[in-house]
N, C-alpha and C. Protein backbone atom coordinates (compact mmCIF):
# COMPACT_ATOMS: atom_id res chain seq x y z
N UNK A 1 -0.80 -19.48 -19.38
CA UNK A 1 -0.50 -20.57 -18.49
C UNK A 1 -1.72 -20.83 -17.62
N UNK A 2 -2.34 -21.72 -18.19
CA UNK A 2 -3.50 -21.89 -17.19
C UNK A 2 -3.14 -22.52 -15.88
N UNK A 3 -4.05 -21.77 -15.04
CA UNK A 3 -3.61 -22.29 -13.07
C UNK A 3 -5.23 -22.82 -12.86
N UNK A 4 -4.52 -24.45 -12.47
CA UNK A 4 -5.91 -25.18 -12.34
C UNK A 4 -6.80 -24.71 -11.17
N UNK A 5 -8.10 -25.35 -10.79
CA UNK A 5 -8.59 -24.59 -9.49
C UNK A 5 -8.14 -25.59 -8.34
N UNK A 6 -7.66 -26.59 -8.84
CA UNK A 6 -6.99 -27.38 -7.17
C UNK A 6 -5.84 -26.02 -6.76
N UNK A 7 -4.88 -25.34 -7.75
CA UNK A 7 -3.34 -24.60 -7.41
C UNK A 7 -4.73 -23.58 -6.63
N UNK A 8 -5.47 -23.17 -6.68
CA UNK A 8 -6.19 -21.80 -6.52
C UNK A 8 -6.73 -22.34 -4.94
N UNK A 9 -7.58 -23.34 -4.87
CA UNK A 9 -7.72 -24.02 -3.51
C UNK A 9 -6.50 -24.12 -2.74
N UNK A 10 -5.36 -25.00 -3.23
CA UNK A 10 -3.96 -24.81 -2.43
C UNK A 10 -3.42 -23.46 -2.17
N UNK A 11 -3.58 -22.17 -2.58
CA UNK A 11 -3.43 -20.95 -2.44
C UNK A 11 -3.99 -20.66 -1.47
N UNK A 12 -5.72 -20.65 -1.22
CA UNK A 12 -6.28 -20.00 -0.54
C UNK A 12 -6.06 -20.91 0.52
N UNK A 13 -6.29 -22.19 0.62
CA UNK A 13 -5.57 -22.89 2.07
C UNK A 13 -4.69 -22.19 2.50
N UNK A 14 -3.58 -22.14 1.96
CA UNK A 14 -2.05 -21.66 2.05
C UNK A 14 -2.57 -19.66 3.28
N UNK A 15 -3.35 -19.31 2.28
CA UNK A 15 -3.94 -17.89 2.65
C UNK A 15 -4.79 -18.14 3.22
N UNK A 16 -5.58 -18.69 3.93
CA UNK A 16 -6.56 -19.00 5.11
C UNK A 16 -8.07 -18.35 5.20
N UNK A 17 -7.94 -18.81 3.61
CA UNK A 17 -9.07 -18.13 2.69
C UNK A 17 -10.11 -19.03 2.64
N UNK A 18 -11.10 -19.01 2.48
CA UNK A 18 -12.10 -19.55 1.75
C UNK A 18 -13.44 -19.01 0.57
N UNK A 19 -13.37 -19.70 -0.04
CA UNK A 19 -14.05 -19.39 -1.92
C UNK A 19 -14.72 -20.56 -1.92
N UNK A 20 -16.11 -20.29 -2.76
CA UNK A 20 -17.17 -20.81 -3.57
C UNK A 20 -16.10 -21.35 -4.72
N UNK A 21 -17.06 -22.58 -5.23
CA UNK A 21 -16.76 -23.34 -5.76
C UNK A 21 -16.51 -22.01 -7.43
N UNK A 22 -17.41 -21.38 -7.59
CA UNK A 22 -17.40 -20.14 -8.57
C UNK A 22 -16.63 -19.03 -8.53
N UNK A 23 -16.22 -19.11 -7.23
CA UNK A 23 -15.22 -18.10 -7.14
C UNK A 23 -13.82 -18.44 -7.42
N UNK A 24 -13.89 -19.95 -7.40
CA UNK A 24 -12.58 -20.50 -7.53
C UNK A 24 -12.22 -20.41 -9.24
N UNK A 25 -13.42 -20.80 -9.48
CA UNK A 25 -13.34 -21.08 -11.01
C UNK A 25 -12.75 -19.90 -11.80
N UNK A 26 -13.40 -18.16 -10.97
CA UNK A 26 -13.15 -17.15 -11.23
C UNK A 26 -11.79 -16.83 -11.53
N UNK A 27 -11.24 -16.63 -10.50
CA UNK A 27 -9.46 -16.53 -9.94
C UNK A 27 -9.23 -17.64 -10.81
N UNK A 28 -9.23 -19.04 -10.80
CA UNK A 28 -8.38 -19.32 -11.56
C UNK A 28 -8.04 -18.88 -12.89
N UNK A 29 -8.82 -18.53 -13.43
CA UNK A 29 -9.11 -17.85 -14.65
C UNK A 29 -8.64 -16.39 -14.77
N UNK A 30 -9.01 -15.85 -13.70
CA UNK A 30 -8.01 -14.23 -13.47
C UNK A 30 -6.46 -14.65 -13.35
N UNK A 31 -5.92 -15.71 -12.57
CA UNK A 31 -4.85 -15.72 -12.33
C UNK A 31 -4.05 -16.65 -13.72
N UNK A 32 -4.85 -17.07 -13.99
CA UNK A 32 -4.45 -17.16 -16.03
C UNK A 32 -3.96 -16.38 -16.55
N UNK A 33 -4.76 -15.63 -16.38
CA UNK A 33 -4.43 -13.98 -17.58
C UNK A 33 -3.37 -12.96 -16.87
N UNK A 34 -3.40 -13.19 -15.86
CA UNK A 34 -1.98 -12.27 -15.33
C UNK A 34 -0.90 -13.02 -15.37
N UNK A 35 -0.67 -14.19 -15.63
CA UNK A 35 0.72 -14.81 -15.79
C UNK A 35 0.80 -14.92 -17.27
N UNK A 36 -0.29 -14.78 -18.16
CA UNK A 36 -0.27 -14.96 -19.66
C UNK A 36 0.20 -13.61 -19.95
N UNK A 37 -0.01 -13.02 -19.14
CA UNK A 37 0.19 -11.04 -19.74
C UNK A 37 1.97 -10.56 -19.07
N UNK A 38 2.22 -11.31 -17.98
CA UNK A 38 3.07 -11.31 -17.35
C UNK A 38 4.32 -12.31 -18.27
N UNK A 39 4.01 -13.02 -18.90
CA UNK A 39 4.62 -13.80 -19.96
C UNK A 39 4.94 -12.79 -21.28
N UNK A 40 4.06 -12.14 -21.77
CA UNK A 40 3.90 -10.90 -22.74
C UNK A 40 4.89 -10.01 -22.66
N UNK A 41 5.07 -9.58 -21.35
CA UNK A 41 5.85 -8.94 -20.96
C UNK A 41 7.63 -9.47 -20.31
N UNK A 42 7.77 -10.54 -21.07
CA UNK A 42 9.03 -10.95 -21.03
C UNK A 42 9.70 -10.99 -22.20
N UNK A 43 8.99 -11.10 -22.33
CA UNK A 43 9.45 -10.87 -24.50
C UNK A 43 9.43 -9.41 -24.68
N UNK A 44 9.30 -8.13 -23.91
CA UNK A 44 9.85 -6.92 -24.33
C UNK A 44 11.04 -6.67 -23.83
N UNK A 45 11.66 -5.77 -25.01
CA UNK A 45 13.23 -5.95 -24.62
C UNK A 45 13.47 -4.68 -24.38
N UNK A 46 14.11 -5.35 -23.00
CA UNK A 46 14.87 -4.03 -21.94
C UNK A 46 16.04 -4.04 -22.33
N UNK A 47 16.80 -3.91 -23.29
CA UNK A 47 17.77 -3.91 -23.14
C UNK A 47 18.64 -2.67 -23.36
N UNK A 48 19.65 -1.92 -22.18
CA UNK A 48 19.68 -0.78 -22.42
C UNK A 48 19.33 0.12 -21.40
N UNK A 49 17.66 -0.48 -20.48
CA UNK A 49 16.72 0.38 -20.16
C UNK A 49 17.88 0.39 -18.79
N UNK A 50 18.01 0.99 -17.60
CA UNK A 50 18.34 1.19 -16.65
C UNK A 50 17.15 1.22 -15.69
N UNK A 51 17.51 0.14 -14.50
CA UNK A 51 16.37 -0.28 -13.71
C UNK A 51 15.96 1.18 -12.80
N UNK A 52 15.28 1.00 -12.24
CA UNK A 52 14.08 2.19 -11.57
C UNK A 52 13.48 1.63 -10.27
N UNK A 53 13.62 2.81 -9.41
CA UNK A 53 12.85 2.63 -7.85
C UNK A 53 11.57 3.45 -8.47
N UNK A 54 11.30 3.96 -9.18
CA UNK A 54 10.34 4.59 -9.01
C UNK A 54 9.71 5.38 -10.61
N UNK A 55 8.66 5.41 -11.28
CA UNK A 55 7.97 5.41 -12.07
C UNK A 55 8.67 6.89 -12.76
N UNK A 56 8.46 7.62 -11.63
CA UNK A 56 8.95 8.89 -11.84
C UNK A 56 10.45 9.55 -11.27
N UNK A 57 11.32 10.79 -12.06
CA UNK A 57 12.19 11.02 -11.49
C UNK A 57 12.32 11.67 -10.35
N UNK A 58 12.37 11.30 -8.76
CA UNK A 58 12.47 12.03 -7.39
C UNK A 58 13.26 12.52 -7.40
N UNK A 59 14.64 13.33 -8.26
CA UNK A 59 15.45 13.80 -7.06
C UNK A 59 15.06 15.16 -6.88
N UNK A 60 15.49 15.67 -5.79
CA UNK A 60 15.00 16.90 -5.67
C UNK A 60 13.47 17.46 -5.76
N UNK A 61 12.54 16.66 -5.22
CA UNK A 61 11.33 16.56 -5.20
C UNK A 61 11.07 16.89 -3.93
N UNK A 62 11.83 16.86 -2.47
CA UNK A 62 11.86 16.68 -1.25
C UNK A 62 12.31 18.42 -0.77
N UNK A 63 12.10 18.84 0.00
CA UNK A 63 12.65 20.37 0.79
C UNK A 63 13.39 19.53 1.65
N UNK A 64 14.84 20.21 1.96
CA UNK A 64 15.34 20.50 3.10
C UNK A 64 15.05 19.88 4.97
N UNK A 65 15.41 19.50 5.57
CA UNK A 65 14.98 19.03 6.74
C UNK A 65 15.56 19.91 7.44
N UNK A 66 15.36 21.57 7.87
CA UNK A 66 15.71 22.19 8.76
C UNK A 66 14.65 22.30 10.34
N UNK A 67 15.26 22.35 11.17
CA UNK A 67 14.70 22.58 12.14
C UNK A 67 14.09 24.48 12.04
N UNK A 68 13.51 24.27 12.78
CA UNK A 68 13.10 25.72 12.54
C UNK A 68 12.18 26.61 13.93
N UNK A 69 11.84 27.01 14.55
CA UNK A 69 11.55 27.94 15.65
C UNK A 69 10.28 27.15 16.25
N UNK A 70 9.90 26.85 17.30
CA UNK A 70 8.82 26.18 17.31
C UNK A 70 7.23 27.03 18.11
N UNK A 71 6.16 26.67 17.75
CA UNK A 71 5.12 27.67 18.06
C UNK A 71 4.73 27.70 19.37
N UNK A 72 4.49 28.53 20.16
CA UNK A 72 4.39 28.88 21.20
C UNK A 72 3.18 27.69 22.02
N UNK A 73 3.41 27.14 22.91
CA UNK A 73 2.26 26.94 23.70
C UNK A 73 0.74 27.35 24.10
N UNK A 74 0.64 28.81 24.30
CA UNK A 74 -0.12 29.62 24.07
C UNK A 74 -1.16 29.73 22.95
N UNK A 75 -0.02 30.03 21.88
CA UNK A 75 -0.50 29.89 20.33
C UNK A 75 -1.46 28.86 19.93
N UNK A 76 -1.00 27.68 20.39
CA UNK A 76 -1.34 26.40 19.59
C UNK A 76 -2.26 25.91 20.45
N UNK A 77 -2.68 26.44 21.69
CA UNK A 77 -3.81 26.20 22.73
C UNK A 77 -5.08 26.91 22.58
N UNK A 78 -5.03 28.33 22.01
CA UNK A 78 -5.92 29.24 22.10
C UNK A 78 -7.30 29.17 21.84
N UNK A 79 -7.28 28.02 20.93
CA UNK A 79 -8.62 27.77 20.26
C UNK A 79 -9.24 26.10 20.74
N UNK A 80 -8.38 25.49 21.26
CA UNK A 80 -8.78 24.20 21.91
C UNK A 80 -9.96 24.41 22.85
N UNK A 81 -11.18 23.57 22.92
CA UNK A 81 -11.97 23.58 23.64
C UNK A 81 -11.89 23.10 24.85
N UNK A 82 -10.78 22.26 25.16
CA UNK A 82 -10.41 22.26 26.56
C UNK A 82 -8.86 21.81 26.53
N UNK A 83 -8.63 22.09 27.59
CA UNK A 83 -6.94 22.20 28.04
C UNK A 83 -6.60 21.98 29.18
N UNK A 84 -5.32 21.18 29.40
CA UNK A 84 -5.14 21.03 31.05
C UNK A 84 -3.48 21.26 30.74
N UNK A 85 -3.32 22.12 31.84
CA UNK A 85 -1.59 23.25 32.13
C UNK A 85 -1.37 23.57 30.04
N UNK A 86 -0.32 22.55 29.74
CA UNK A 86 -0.01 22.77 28.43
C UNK A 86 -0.17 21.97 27.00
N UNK A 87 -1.57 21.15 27.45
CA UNK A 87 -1.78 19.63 26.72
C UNK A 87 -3.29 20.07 26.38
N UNK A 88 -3.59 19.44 25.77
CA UNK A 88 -4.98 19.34 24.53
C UNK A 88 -5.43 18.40 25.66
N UNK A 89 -6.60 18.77 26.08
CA UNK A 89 -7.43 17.69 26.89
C UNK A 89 -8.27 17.05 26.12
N UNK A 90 -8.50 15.71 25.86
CA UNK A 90 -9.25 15.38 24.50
C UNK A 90 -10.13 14.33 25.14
N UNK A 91 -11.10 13.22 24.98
CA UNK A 91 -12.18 12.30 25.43
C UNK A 91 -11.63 11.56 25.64
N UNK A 92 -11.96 10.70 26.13
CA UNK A 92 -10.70 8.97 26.29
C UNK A 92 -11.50 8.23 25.17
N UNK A 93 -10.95 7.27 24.62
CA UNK A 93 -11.69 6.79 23.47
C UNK A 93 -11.49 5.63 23.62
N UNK A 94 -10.79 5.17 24.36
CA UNK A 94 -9.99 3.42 24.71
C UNK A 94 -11.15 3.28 26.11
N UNK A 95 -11.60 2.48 26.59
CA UNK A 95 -11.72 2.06 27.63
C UNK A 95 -10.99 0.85 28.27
């Protein structure tokens, strides 16, 4: 299905894009071949297939969400190069 380069200009308007006159020519021509291949792929028959969230089977791919004991203050300070009471003193990075 060829997509002329005016649909490819009305796109990138649309997307607040701007393209060379060659770049247009490009995409249109890329966006050819993915609706020609995307066409290809309507003519294979699913029939049967059961639709899919996901490429692969997840279940049970995930651990548990337990809460669990939490690390000491102390602990998790010891090696920080600076600290104020029980917080990571870190640079300001925002002005």
């Amino acid at each position: 299905m060829p997509i002329p380069p005016e649909e490819v200009r009305r796109i990138a308007r649309l997307a607040n894009l701007e393209f060379s006159p060659e770049e247009i020519e490009r995409f249109s021509a890329e966006l050819s071949r993915i609706l020609d291949y995307i066409d290809q792929l309507k003519e294979v028959n699913t029939e049967g297939v059961e639709p899919l969230t996901h490429v692969f089977d997840r279940r049970g791919s995930g651990r548990a969400d337990v809460v669990g004991p939490c690390l000491p203050a102390e602990v998790a300070l010891r090696d920080t190069p600076e600290r104020q009471d029980n917080f990571f003193r870190v640079p300001r990075v925002v002005e």
